[in-house]
Protein backbone atom coordinates (compact mmCIF):
# COMPACT_ATOMS: atom_id res chain seq x y z
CA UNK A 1 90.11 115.20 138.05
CA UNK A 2 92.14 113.40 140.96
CA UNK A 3 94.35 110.89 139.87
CA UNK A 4 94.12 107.47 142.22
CA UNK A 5 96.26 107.66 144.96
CA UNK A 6 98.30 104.28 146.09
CA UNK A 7 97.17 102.25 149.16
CA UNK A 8 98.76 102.54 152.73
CA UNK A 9 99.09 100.97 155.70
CA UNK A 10 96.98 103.89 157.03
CA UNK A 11 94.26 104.16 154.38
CA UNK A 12 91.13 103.31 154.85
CA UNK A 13 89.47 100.44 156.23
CA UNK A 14 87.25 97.76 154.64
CA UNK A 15 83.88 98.67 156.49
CA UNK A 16 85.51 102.34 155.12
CA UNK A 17 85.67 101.18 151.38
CA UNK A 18 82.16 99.97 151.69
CA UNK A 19 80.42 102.53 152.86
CA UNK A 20 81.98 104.85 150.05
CA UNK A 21 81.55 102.07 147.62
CA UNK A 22 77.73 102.65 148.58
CA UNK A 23 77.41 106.38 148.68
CA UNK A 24 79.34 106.71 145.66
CA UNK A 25 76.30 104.39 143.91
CA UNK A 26 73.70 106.92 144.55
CA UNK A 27 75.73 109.92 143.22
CA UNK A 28 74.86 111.60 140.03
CA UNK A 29 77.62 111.32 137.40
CA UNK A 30 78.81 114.69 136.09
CA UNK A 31 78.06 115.74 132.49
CA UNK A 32 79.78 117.87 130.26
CA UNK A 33 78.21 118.75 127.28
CA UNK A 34 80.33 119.92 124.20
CA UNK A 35 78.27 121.88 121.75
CA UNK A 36 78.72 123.75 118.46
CA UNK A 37 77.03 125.86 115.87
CA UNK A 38 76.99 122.88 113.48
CA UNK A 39 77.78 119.47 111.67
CA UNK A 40 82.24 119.85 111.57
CA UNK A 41 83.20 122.25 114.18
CA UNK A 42 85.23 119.54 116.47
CA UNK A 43 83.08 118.51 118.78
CA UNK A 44 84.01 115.13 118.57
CA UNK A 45 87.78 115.79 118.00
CA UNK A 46 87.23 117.80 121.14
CA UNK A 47 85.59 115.27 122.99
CA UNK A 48 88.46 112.73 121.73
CA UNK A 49 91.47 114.98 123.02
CA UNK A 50 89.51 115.24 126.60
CA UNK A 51 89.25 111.45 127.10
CA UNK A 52 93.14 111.02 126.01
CA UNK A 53 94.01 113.55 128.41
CA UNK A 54 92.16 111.87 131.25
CA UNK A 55 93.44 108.61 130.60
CA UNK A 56 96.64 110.15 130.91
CA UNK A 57 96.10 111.62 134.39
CA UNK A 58 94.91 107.96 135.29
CA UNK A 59 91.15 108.37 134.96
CA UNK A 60 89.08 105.30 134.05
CA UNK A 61 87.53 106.16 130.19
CA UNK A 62 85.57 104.23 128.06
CA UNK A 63 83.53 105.26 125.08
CA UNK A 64 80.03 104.63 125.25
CA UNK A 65 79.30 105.31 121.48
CA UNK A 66 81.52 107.87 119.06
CA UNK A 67 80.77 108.76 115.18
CA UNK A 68 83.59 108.90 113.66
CA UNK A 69 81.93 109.57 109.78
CA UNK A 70 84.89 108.32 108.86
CA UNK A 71 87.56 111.10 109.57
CA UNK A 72 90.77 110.06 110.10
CA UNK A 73 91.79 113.05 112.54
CA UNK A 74 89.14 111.33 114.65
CA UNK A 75 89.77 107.73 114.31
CA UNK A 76 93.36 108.61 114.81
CA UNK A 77 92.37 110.30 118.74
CA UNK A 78 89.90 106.55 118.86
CA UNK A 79 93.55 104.44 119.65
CA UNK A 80 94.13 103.27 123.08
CA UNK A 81 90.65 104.29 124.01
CA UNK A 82 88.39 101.63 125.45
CA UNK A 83 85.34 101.21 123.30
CA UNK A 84 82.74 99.50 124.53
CA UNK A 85 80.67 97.40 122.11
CA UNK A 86 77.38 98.66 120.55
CA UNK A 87 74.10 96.62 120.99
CA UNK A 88 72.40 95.41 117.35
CA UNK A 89 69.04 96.18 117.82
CA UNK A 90 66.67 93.68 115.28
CA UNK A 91 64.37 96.24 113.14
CA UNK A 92 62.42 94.63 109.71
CA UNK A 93 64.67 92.20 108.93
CA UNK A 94 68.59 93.94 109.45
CA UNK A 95 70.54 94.78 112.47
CA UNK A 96 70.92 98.52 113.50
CA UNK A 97 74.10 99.46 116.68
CA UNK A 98 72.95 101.82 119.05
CA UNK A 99 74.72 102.22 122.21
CA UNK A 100 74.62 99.24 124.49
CA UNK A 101 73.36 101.32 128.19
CA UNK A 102 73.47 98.27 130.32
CA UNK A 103 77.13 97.29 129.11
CA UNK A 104 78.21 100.39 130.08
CA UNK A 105 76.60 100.79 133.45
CA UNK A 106 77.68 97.22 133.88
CA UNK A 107 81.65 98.38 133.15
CA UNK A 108 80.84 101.60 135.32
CA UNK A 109 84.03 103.45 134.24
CA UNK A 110 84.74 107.05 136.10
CA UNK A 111 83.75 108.84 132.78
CA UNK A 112 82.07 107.36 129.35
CA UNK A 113 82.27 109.25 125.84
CA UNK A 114 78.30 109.61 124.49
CA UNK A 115 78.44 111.12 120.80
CA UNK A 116 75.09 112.79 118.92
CA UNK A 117 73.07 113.26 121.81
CA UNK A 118 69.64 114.17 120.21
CA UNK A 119 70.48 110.90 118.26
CA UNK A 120 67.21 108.95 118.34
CA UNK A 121 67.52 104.81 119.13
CA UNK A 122 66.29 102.54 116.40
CA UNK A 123 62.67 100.46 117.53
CA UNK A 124 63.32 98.28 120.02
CA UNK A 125 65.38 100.09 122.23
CA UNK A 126 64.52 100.80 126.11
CA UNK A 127 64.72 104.48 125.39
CA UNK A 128 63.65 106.57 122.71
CA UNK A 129 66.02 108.64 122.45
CA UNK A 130 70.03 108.75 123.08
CA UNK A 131 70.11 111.54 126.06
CA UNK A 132 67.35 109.05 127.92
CA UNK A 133 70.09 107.01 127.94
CA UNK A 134 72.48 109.09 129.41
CA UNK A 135 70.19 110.17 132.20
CA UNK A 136 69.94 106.63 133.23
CA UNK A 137 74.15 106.11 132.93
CA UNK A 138 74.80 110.10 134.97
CA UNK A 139 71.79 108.82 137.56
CA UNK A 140 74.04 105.04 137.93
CA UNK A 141 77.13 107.60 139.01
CA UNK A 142 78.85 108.07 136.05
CA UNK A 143 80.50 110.98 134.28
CA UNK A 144 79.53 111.88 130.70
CA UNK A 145 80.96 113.77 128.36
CA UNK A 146 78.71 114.07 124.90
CA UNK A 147 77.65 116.19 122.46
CA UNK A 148 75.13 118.46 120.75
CA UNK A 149 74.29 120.86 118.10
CA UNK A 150 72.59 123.82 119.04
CA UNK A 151 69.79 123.15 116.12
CA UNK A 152 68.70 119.96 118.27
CA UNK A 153 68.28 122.17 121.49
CA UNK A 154 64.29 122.26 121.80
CA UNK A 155 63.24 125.65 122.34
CA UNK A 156 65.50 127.09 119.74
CA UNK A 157 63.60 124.49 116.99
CA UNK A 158 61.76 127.58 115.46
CA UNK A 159 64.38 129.49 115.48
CA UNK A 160 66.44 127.44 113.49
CA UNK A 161 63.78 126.45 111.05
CA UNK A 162 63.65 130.11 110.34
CA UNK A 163 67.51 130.54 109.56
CA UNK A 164 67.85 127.40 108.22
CA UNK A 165 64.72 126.96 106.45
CA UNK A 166 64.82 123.21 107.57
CA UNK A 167 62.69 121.78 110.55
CA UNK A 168 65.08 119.84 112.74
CA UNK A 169 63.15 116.64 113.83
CA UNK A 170 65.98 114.98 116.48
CA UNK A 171 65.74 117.23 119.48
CA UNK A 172 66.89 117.31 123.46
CA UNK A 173 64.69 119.06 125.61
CA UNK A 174 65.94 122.13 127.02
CA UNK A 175 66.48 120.64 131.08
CA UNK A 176 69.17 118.13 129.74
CA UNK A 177 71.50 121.28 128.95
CA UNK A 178 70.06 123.41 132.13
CA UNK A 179 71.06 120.44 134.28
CA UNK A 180 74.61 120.02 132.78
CA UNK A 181 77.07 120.54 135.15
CA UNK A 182 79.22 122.04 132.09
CA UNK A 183 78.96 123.18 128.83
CA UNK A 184 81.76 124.21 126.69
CA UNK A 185 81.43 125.90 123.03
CA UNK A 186 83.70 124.84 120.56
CA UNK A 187 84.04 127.77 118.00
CA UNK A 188 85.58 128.03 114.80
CA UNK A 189 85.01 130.73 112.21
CA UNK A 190 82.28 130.24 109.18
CA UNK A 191 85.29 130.52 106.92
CA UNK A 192 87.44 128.07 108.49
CA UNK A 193 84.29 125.42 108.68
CA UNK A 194 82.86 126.14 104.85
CA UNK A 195 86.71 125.57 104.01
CA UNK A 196 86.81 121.95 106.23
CA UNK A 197 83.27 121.19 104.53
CA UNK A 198 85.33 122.01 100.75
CA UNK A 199 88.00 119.88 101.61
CA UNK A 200 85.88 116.79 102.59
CA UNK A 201 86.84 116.80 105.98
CA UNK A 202 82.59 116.79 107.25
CA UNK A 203 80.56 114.99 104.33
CA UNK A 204 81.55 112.75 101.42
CA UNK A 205 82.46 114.63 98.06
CA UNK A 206 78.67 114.16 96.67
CA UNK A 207 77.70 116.41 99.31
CA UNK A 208 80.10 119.31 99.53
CA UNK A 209 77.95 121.41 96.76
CA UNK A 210 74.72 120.58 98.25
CA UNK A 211 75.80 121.16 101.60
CA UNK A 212 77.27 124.86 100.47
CA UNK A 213 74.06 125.79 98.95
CA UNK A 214 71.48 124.98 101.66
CA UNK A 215 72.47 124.67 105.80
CA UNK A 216 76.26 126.13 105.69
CA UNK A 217 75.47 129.06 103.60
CA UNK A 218 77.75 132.15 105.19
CA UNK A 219 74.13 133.62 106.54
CA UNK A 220 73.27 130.24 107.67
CA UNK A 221 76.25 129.38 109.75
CA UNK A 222 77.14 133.04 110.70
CA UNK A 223 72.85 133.47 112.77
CA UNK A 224 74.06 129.38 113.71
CA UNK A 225 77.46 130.44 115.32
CA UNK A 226 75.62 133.53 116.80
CA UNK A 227 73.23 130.91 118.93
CA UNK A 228 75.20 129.16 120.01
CA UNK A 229 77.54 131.86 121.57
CA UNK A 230 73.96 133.27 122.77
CA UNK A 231 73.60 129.96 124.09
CA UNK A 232 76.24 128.94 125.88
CA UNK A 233 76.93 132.51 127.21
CA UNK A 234 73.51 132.26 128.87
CA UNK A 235 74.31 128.82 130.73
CA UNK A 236 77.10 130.43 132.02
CA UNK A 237 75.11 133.27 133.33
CA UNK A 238 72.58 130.89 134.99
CA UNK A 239 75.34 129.27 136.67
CA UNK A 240 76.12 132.42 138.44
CA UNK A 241 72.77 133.72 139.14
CA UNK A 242 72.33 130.30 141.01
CA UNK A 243 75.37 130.43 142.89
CA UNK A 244 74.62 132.57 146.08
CA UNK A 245 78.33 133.76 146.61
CA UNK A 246 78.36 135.26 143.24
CA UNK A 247 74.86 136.64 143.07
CA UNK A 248 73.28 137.33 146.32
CA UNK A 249 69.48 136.96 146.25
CA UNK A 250 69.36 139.83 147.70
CA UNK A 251 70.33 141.18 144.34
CA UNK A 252 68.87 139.46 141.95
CA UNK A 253 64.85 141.49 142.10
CA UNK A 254 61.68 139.58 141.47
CA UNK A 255 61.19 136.70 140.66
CA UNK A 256 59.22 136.36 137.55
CA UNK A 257 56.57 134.59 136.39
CA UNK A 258 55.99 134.12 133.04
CA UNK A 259 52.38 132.86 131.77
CA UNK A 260 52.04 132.09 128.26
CA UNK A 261 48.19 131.71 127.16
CA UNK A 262 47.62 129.31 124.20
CA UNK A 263 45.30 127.47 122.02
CA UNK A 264 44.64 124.23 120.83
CA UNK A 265 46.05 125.28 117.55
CA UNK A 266 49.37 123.45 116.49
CA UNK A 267 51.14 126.77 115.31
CA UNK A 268 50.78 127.34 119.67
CA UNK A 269 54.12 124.91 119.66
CA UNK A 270 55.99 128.39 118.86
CA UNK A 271 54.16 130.35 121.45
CA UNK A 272 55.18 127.35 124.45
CA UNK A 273 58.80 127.31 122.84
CA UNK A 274 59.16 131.69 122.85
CA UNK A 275 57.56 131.64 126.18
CA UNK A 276 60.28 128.91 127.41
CA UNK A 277 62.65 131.16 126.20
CA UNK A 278 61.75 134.12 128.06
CA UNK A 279 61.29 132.24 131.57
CA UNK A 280 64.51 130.84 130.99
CA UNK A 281 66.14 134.03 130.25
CA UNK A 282 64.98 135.40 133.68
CA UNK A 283 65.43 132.10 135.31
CA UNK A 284 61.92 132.15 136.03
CA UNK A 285 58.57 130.42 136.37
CA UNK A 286 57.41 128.99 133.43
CA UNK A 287 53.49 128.75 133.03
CA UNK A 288 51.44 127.59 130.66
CA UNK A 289 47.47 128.17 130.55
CA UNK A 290 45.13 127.09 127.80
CA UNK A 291 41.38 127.97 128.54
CA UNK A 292 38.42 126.00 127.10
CA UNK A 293 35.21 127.80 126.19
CA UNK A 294 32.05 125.99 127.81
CA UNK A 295 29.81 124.41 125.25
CA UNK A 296 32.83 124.46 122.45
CA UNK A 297 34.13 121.12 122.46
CA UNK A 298 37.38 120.68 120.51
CA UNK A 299 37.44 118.67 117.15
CA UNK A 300 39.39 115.66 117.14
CA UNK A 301 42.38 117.12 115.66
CA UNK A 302 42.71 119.57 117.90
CA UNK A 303 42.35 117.24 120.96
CA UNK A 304 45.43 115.41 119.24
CA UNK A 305 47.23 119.04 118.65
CA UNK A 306 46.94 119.92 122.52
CA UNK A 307 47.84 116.64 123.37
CA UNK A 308 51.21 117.21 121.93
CA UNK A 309 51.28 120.68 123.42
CA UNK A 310 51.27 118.92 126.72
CA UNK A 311 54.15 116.70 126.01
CA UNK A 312 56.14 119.69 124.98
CA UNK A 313 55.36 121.72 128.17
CA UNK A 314 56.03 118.51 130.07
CA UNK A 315 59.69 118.51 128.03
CA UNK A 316 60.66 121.91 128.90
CA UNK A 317 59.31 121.22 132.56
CA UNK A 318 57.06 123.82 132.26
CA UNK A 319 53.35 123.95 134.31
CA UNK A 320 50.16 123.49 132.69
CA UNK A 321 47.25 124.89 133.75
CA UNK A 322 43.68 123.91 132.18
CA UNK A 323 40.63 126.15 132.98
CA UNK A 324 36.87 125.96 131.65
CA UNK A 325 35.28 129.39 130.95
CA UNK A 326 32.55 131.89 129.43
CA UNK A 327 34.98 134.27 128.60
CA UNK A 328 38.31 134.18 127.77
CA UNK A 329 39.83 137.06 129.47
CA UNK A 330 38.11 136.53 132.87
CA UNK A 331 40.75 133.11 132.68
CA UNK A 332 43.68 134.64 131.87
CA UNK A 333 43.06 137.14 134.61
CA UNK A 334 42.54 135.24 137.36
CA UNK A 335 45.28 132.87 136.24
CA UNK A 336 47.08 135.65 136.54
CA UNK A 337 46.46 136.72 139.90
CA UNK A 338 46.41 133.44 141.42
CA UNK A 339 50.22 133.03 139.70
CA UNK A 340 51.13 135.89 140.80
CA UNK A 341 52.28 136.37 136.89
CA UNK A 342 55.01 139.28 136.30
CA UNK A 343 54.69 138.68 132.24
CA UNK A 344 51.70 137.63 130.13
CA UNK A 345 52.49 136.12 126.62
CA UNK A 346 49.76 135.61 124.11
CA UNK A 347 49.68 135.14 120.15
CA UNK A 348 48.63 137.38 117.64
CA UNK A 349 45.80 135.50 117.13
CA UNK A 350 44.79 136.68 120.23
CA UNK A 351 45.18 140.65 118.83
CA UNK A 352 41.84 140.81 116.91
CA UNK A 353 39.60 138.45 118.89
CA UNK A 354 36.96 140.28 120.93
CA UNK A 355 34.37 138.38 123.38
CA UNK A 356 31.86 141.18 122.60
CA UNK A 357 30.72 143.23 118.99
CA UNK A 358 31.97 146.40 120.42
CA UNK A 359 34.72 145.15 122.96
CA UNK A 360 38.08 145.65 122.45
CA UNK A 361 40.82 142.52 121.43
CA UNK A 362 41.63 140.47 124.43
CA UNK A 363 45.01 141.66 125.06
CA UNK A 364 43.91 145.10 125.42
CA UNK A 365 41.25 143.45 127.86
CA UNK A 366 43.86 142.11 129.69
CA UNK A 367 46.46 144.54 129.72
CA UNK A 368 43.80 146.87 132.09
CA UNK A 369 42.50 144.73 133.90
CA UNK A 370 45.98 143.51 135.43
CA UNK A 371 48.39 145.81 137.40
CA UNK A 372 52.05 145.49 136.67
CA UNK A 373 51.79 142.52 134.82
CA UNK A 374 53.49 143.42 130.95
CA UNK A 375 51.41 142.17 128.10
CA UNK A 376 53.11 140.93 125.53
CA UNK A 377 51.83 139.90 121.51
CA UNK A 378 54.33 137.90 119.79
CA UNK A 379 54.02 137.88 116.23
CA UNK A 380 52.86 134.94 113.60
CA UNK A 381 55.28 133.19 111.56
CA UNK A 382 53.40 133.23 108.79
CA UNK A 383 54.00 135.87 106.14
């Protein structure tokens, strides 16, 4: 960060101040995101020590919102901080703070603290959810630093509901951390966190046992800590593929296309979220087609179930593609072709459905009628 330099006679002019005064309004802010394995780690305290450093060096910091659960390590890091005040939202008869966005774009400091960012705003707020928010401060031209868990990161949602065994409802699409301009892991051992969580430093003493039992088991936090490393490790690695210094395109092969063929079934969340996962991990396309059979008109539900589908897709800025057909396989192929598809991922529901009494199951179906194009079955979750 540059600290502000003091004015001279020769410094710029007035007409100069302007025009950067204007230019500067239509630049994006920078955001940092800090993320960890889970509930504990220091994110906050880590987010805390930043901003004191900054305001050391002479940056302008203010916090937008910070959760302090009480913790006196972190309200300690809280003094001489600007905070700015939260906005009480009216909701059935109390008052609920969320973070006030139009105070702090108001204030427009260099850099703003933004805690919890899967946190989702009580009714009544402009924005849904808390990383809307940010968007709207980084797009006004200033810096964030926030927060994150990697069980709220959207494609990883099945993932952690099978480590876990609980279903993570607050969640940040996957963009918000592809679109970071940094993100920085901070790692502690299980040990050292199941120790914090004994000593009350994390939840109140009613929920230490609880807590030990179910999400920070060892096997819980040790597949959590693994993620996230995973995780963050990966970002870093897109960073580099994208930077044309580093990794000349020359370099980096095809460019692949990933199409992930679904139903209107809502288990097909899992496919669109493994299929994310895979485009991501080659930094490629991300398609996803969902053919309708003529003269088979969906049941309400499922209208409703591919509904959300779309949304999800639309989260993970993903393409859908929406085809009517006689046969299934026909679809897929010519999706395929006219994709230009390097990877075709269907479910295994899709492994013993045949269009014909003596055909074989689509996959197969597809798998010869496409050159170079890898089929791929992923597995049910179900037992």
């Amino acid at each position: 960060m540059n600290t502000p330099e003091k004015p001279d006679q020769d410094g710029p002019s007035a007409k100069e101040l302007l025009e950067g005064i204007v230019q500067g309004a239509h630049k994006r802010g920078h955001h940092k995101i800090i993320i960890g394995a889970a509930p504990g780690v220091g994110k906050t305290y880590r987010m805390l020590e930043e901003a004191q450093n900054l305001t050391k060096l002479g940056v302008d910091v203010a916090v937008g919102i910070v959760e302090t659960h009480g913790r006196k390590d972190t309200l300690l890091l809280l003094e001489g901080l600007e905070v700015i005040a939260r906005k009480q939202i009216p909701y059935k008869g109390i008052s609920l703070d969320e973070m006030d966005t139009d105070a702090i774009i108001a204030r427009h400091p260099k850099t703003v603290l933004v805690d919890e960012l899967a946190h989702t705003n009580a009714k009544g707020s402009r924005h849904e959810k808390r990383y809307e928010d940010v968007e709207e401060i980084l797009n006004a031209g200033i810096s964030v630093v926030s927060t994150l868990n990697i069980q709220h990161i959207e494609s990883l949602n099945d993932i952690v509901t099978r480590i876990t065994g609980i279903q993570v409802h607050e969640r940040v699409p996957d963009f918000i951390l592809d679109e970071a301009d940094e993100v920085v892991l901070v790692d502690i051992s299980v040990e050292e966190l199941q120790e914090r969580l004994k000593k009350g430093k994390i939840y109140t003493p009613e929920k230490i046992e609880q807590s030990l039992n179910n999400f920070f088991k060892k096997g819980n936090l040790v597949a959590l800590r693994e993620l996230a490393l995973r995780e963050v490790s990966d970002s870093v690695e897109e960073q580099a593929y994208q930077d044309p210094i580093s990794c000349p395109l020359e370099l980096t092969g095809i460019h692949e296309r990933i199409l992930v063929c679904i139903s209107a079934h809502p288990d097909a969340q899992r496919l669109i979220r493994r299929g994310y996962r895979v485009a991501d991990h080659f930094s490629g396309d991300f398609i996803v087609l969902y053919v309708q059979l003529k003269n088979r008109p969906l049941l309400p539900e499922y209208v409703r179930s591919l509904e959300n589908h779309k949304q999800l897709i639309r989260e993970l800025k993903g393409e859908y593609i929406e085809v009517k057909s006689d046969n299934i396989v026909d679809a897929v192929v010519a999706a395929a072709m006219e994709r230009k598809a390097t990877q075709i991922i269907v479910g295994e529901s899709f492994r013993d459905t045949r269009v014909g009494l003596f055909s074989k199951p689509i996959p197969y179906q597809i798998f010869e009628r496409t050159n170079n194009i890898d089929v791929y079955i992923v597995a049910s979750d179900k037992n």
